[in-house]
C-alpha atoms as a PDB file:
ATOM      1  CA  UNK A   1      -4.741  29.839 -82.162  1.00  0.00           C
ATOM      2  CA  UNK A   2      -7.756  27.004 -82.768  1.00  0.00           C
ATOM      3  CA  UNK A   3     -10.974  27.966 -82.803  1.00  0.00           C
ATOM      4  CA  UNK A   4     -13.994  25.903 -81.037  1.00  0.00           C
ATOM      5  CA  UNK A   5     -14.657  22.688 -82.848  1.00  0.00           C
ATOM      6  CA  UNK A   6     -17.370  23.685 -85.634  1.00  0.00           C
ATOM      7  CA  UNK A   7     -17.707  27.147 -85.073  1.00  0.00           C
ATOM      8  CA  UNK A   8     -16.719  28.302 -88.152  1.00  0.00           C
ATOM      9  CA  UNK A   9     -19.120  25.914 -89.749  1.00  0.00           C
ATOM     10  CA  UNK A  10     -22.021  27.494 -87.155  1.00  0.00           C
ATOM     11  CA  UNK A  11     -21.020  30.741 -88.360  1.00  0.00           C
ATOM     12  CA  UNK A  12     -21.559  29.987 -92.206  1.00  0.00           C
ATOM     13  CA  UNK A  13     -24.888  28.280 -91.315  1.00  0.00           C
ATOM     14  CA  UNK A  14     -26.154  31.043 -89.803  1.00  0.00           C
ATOM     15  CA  UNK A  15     -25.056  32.854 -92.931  1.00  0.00           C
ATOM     16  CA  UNK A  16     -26.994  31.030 -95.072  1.00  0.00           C
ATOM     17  CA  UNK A  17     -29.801  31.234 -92.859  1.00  0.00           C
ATOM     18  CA  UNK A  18     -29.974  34.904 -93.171  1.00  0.00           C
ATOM     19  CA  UNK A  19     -30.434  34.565 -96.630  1.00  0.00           C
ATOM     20  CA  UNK A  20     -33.279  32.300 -95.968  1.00  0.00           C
ATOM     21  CA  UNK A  21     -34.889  34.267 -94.250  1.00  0.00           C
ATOM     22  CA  UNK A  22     -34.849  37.052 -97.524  1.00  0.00           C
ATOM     23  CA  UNK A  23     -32.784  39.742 -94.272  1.00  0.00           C
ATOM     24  CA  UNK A  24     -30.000  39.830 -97.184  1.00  0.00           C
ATOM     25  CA  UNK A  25     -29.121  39.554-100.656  1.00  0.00           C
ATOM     26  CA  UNK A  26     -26.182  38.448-102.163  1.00  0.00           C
ATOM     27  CA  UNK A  27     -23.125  39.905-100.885  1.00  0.00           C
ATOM     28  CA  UNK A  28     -25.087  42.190 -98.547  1.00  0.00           C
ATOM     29  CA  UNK A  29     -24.633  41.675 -94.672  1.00  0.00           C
ATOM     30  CA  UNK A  30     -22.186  40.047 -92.316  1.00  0.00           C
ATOM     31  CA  UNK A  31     -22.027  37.781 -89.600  1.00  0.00           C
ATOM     32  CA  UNK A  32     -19.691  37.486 -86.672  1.00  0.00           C
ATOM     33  CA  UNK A  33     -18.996  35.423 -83.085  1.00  0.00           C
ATOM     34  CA  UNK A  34     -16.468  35.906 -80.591  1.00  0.00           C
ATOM     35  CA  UNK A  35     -14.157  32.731 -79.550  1.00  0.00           C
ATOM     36  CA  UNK A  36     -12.602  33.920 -76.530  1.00  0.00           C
ATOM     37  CA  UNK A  37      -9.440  36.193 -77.576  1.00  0.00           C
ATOM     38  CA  UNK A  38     -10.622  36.353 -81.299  1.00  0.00           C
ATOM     39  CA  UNK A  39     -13.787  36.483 -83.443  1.00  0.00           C
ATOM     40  CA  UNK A  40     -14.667  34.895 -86.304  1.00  0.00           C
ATOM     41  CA  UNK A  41     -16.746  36.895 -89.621  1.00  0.00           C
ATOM     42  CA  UNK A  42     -17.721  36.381 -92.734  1.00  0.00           C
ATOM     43  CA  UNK A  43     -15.464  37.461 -95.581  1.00  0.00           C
ATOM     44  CA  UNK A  44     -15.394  40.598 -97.748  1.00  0.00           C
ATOM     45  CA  UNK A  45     -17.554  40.250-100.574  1.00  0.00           C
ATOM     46  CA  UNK A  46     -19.206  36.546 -99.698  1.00  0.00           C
ATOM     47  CA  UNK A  47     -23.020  35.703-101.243  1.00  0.00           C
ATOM     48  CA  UNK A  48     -24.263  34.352 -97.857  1.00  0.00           C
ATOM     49  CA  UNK A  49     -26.599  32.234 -99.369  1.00  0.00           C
ATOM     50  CA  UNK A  50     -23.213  29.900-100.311  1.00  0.00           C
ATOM     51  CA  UNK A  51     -21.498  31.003 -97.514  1.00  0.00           C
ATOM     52  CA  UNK A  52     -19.058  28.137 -95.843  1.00  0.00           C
ATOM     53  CA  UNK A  53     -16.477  27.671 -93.648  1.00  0.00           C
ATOM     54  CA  UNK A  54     -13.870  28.346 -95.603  1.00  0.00           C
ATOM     55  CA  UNK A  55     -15.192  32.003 -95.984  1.00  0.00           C
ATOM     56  CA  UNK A  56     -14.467  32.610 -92.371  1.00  0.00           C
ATOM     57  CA  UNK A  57     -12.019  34.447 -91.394  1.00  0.00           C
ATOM     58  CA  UNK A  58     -10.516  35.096 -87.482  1.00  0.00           C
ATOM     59  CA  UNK A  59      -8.874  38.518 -86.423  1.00  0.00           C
ATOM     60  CA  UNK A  60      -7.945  39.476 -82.868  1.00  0.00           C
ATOM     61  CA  UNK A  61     -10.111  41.594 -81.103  1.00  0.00           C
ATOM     62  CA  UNK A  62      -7.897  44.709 -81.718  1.00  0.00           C
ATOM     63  CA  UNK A  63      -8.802  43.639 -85.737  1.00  0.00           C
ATOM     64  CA  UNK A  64      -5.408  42.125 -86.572  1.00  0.00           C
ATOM     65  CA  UNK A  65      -5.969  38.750 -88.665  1.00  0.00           C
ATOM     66  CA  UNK A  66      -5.003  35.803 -87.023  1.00  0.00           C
ATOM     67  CA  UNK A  67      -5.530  33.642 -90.443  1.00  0.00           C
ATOM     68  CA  UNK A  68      -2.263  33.783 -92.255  1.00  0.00           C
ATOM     69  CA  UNK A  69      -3.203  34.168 -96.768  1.00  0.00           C
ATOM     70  CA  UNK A  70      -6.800  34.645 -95.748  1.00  0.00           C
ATOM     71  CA  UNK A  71      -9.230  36.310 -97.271  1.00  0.00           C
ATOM     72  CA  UNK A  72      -9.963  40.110 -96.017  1.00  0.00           C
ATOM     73  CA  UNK A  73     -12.417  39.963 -93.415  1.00  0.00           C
ATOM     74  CA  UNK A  74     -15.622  42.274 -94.004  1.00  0.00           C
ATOM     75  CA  UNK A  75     -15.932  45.814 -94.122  1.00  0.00           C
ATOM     76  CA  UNK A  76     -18.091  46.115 -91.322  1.00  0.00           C
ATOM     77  CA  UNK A  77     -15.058  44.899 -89.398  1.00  0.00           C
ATOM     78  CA  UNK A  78     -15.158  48.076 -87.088  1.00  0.00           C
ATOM     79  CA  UNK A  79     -18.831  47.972 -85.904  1.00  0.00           C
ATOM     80  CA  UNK A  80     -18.481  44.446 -84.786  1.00  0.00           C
ATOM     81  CA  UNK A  81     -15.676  44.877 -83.130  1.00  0.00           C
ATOM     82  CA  UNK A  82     -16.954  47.777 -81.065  1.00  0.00           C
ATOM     83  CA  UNK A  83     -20.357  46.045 -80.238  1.00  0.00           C
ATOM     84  CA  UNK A  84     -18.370  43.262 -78.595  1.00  0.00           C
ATOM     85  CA  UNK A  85     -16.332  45.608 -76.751  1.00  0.00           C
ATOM     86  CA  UNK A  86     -19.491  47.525 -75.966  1.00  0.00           C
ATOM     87  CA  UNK A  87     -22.045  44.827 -74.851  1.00  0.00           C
ATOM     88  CA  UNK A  88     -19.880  41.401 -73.691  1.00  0.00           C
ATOM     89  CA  UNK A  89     -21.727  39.686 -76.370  1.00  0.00           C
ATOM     90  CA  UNK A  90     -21.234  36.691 -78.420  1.00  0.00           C
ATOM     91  CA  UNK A  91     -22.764  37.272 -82.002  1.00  0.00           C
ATOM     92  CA  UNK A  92     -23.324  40.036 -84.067  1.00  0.00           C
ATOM     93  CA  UNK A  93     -25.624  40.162 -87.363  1.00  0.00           C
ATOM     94  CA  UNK A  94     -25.766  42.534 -89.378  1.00  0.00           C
ATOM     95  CA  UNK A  95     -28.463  42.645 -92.062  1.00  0.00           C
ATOM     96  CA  UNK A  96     -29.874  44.596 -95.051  1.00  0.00           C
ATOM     97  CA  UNK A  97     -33.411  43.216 -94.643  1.00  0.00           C
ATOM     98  CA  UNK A  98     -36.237  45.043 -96.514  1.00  0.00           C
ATOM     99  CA  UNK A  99     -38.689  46.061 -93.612  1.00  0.00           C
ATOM    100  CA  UNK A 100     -35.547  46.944 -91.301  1.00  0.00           C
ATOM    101  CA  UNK A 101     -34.389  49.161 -94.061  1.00  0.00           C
ATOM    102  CA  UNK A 102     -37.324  50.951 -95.181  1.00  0.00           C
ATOM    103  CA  UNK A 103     -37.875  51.872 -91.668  1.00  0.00           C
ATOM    104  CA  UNK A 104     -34.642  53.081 -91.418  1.00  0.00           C
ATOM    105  CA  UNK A 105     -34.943  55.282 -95.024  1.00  0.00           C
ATOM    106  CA  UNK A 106     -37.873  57.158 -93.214  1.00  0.00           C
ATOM    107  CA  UNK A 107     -37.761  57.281 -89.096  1.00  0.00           C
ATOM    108  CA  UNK A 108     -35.782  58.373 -86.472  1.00  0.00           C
ATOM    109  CA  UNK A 109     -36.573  55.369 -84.037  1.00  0.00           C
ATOM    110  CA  UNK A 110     -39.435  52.487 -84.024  1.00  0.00           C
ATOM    111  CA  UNK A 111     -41.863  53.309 -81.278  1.00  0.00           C
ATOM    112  CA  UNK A 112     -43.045  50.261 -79.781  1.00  0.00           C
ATOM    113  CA  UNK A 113     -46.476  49.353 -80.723  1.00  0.00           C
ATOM    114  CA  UNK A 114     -46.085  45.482 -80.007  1.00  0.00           C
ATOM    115  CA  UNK A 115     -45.455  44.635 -76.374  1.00  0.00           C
ATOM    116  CA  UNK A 116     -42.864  41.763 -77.889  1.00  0.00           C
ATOM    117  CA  UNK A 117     -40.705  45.064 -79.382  1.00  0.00           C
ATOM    118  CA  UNK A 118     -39.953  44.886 -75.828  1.00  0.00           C
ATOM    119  CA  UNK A 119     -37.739  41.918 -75.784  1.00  0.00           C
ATOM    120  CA  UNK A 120     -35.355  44.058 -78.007  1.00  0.00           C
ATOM    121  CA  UNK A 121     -35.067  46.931 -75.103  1.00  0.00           C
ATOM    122  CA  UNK A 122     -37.968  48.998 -76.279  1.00  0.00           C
ATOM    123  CA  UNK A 123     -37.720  52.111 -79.183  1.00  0.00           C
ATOM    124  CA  UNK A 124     -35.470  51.086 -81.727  1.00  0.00           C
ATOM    125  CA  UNK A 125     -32.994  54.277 -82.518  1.00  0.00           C
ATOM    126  CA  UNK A 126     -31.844  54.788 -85.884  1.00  0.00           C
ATOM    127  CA  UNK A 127     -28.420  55.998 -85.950  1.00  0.00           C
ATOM    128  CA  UNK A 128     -27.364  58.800 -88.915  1.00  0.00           C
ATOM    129  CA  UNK A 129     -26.325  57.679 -91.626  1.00  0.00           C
ATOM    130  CA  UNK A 130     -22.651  57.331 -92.693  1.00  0.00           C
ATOM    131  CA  UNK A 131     -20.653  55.503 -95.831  1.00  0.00           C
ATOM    132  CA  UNK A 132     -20.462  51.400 -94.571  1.00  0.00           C
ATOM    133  CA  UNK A 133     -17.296  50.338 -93.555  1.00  0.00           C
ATOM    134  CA  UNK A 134     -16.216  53.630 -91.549  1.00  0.00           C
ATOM    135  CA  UNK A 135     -15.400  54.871 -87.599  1.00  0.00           C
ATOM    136  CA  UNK A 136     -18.224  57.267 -88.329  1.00  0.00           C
ATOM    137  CA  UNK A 137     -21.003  54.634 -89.084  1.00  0.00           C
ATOM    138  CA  UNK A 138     -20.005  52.361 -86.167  1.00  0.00           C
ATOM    139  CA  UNK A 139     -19.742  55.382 -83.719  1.00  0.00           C
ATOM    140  CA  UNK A 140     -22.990  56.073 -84.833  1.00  0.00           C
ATOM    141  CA  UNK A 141     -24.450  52.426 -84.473  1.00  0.00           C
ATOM    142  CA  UNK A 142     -22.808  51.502 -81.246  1.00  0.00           C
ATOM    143  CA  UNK A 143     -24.303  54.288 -79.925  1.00  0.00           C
ATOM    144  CA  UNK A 144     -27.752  53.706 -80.903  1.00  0.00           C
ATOM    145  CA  UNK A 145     -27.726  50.252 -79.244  1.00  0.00           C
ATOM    146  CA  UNK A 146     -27.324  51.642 -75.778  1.00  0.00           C
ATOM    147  CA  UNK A 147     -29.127  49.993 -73.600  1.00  0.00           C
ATOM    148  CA  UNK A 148     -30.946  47.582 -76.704  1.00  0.00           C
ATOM    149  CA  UNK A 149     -30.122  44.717 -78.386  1.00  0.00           C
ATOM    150  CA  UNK A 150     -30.763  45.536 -82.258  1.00  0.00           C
ATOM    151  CA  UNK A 151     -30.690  49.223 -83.844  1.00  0.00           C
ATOM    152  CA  UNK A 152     -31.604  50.515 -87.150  1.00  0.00           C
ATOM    153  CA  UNK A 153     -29.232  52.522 -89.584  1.00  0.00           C
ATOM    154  CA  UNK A 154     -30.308  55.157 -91.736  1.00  0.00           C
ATOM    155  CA  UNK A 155     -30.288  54.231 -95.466  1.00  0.00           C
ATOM    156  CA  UNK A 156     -28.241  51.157 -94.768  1.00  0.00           C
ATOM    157  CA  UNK A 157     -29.806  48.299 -93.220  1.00  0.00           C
ATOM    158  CA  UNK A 158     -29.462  47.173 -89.190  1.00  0.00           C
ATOM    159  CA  UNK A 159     -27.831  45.134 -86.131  1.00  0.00           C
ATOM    160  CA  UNK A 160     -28.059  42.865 -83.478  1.00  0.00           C
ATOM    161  CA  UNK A 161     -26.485  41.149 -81.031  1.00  0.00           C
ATOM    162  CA  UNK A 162     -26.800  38.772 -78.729  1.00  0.00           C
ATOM    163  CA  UNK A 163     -25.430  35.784 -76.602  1.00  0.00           C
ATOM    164  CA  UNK A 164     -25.186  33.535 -79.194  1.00  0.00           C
ATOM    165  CA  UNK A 165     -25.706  33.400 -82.954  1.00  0.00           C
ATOM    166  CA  UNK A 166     -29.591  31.912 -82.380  1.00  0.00           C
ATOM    167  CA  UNK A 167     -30.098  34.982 -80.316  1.00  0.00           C
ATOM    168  CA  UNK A 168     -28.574  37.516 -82.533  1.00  0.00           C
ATOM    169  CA  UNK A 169     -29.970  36.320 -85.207  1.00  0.00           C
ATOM    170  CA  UNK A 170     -34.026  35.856 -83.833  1.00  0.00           C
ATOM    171  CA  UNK A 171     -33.423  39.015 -82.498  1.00  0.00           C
ATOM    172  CA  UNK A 172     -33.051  40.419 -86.157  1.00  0.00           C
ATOM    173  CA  UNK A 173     -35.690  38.795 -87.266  1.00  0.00           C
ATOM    174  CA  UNK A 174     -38.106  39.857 -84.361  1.00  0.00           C
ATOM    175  CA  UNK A 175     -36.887  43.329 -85.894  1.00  0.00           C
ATOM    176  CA  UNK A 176     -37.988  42.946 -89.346  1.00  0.00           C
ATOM    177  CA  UNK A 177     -41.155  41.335 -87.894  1.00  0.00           C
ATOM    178  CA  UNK A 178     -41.704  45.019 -86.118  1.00  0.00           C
ATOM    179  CA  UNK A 179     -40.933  46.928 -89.213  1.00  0.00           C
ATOM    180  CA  UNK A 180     -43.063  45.152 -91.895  1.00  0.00           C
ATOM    181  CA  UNK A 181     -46.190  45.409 -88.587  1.00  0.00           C
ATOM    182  CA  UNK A 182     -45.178  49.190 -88.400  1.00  0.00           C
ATOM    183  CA  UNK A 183     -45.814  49.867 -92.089  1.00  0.00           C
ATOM    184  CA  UNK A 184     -48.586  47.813 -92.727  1.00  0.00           C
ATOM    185  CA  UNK A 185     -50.169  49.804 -89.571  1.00  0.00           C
ATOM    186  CA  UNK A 186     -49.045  52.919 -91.123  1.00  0.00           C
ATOM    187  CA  UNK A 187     -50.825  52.322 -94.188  1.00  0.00           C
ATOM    188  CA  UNK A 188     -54.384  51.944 -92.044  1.00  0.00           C
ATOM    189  CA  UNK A 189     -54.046  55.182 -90.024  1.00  0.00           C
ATOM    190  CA  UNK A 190     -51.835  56.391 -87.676  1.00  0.00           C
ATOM    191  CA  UNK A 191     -50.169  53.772 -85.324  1.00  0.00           C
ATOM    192  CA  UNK A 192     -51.096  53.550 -81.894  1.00  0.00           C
ATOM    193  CA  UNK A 193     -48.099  52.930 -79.606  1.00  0.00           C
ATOM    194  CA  UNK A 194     -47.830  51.278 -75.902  1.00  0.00           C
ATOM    195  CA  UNK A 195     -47.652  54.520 -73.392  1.00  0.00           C
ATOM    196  CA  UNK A 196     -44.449  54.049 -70.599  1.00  0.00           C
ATOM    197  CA  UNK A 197     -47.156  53.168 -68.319  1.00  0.00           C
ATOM    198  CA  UNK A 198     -48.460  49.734 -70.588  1.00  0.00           C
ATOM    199  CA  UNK A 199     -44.811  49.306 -71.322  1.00  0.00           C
ATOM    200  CA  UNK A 200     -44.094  48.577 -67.662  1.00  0.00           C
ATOM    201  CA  UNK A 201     -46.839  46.638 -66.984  1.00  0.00           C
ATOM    202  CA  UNK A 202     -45.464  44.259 -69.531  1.00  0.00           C
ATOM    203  CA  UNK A 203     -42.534  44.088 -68.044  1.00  0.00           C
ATOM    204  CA  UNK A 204     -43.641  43.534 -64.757  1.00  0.00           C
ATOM    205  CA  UNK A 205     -46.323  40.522 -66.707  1.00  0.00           C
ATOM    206  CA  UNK A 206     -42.953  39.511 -68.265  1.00  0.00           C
ATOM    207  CA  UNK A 207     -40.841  39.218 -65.512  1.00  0.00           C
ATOM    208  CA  UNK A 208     -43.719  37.611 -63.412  1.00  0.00           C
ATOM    209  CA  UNK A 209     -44.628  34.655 -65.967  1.00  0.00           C
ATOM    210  CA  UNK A 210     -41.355  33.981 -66.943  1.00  0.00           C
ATOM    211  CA  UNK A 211     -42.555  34.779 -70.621  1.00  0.00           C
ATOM    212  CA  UNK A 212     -40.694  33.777 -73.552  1.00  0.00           C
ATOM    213  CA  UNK A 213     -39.154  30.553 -71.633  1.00  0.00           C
ATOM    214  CA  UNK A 214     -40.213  27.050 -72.167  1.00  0.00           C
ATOM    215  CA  UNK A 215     -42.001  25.218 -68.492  1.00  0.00           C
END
């Protein structure tokens, strides 16, 4: 098995980028990417801030390791695995990043009251809470990102996913843009969300400007 030249060393920059960004600290978080018939993630118990390549590990897709002596690969093993076997996508991160998770310590989903929430499939869903690193919180995760790209989870932190790293990982931070605009809206009044109606004339503005593409 060989990986694609420099992926690993993507991977562990994106790490490091998600510390940043402030979306984790220390040891909190994990990063993945699919490489064909395996994916890459960061280790068990790696301070992404220092994250490198050598704290990448590869498993199959069916979670076996492929790196003979390496180190364990996270916890969160299970929910990545089933969001690529879920969605087709490339990247998964997932983050512990303040606003996410103080969203997620209080509601049951984000109601869109930015038209860019949008981009991200609209509501947010949290899913319930459950210990990290079991079937029962990836169930519950996997199934909150029907139909979205990102989801919140309870008490814990959240995901997303996209078609590369970049993507995944704006995507989270278009999240945590959301939730820090959702509480600092909270603490004026009560927050005054997009009807169905507005929501699908964005889209349609969206679709019709080619919005969020450069030329």
């Amino acid at each position: 098995m060989s990986d694609r030249p420099g992926l690993r060393e993507e991977l562990a920059a994106a790490a490091r980028r998600v510390a940043d960004e402030g979306l984790v600290v220390g040891t909190g978080g994990n990063l993945s990417v699919r490489d064909g018939d395996h994916v890459l993630v960061t280790a068990s118990g790696v301070d992404l801030a220092r994250c490198t390549a050598d704290d990448v590990v590869a498993v199959g897709l069916d979670g076996a390791p492929r790196d003979p002596a390496a180190a364990a690969p996270t916890s969160e093993l299970p929910l990545h695995l089933g969001v690529y076997a879920d969605s087709g996508c490339a990247a998964v991160v997932h983050v512990h990043a303040p606003w996410s998770t103080a969203v997620a310590c209080v509601l049951d989903e984000l109601p869109v009251a930015h038209y860019q929430q949008l981009l991200l499939g609209g509501p947010i869903r949290v899913a319930p809470y459950a210990t990290f690193g079991t079937p029962e919180l990836a169930d519950g995760v996997r199934a909150a990102l029907e139909g979205r790209s990102v989801a919140l989870m309870a008490n814990h932190g959240a995901v997303a996913h996209g078609s590369s790293l970049d993507q995944a990982l704006e995507r989270a931070l278009l999240l945590e843009w959301l939730c820090a605009l959702h509480h600092r809206a909270s603490a004026l009044g009560p927050v005054r969300t997009l009807s169905e109606e507005q929501q699908h004339e964005v889209v349609l503005a969206a679709l019709a400007r080619n919005y969020g593409n450069p030329g």
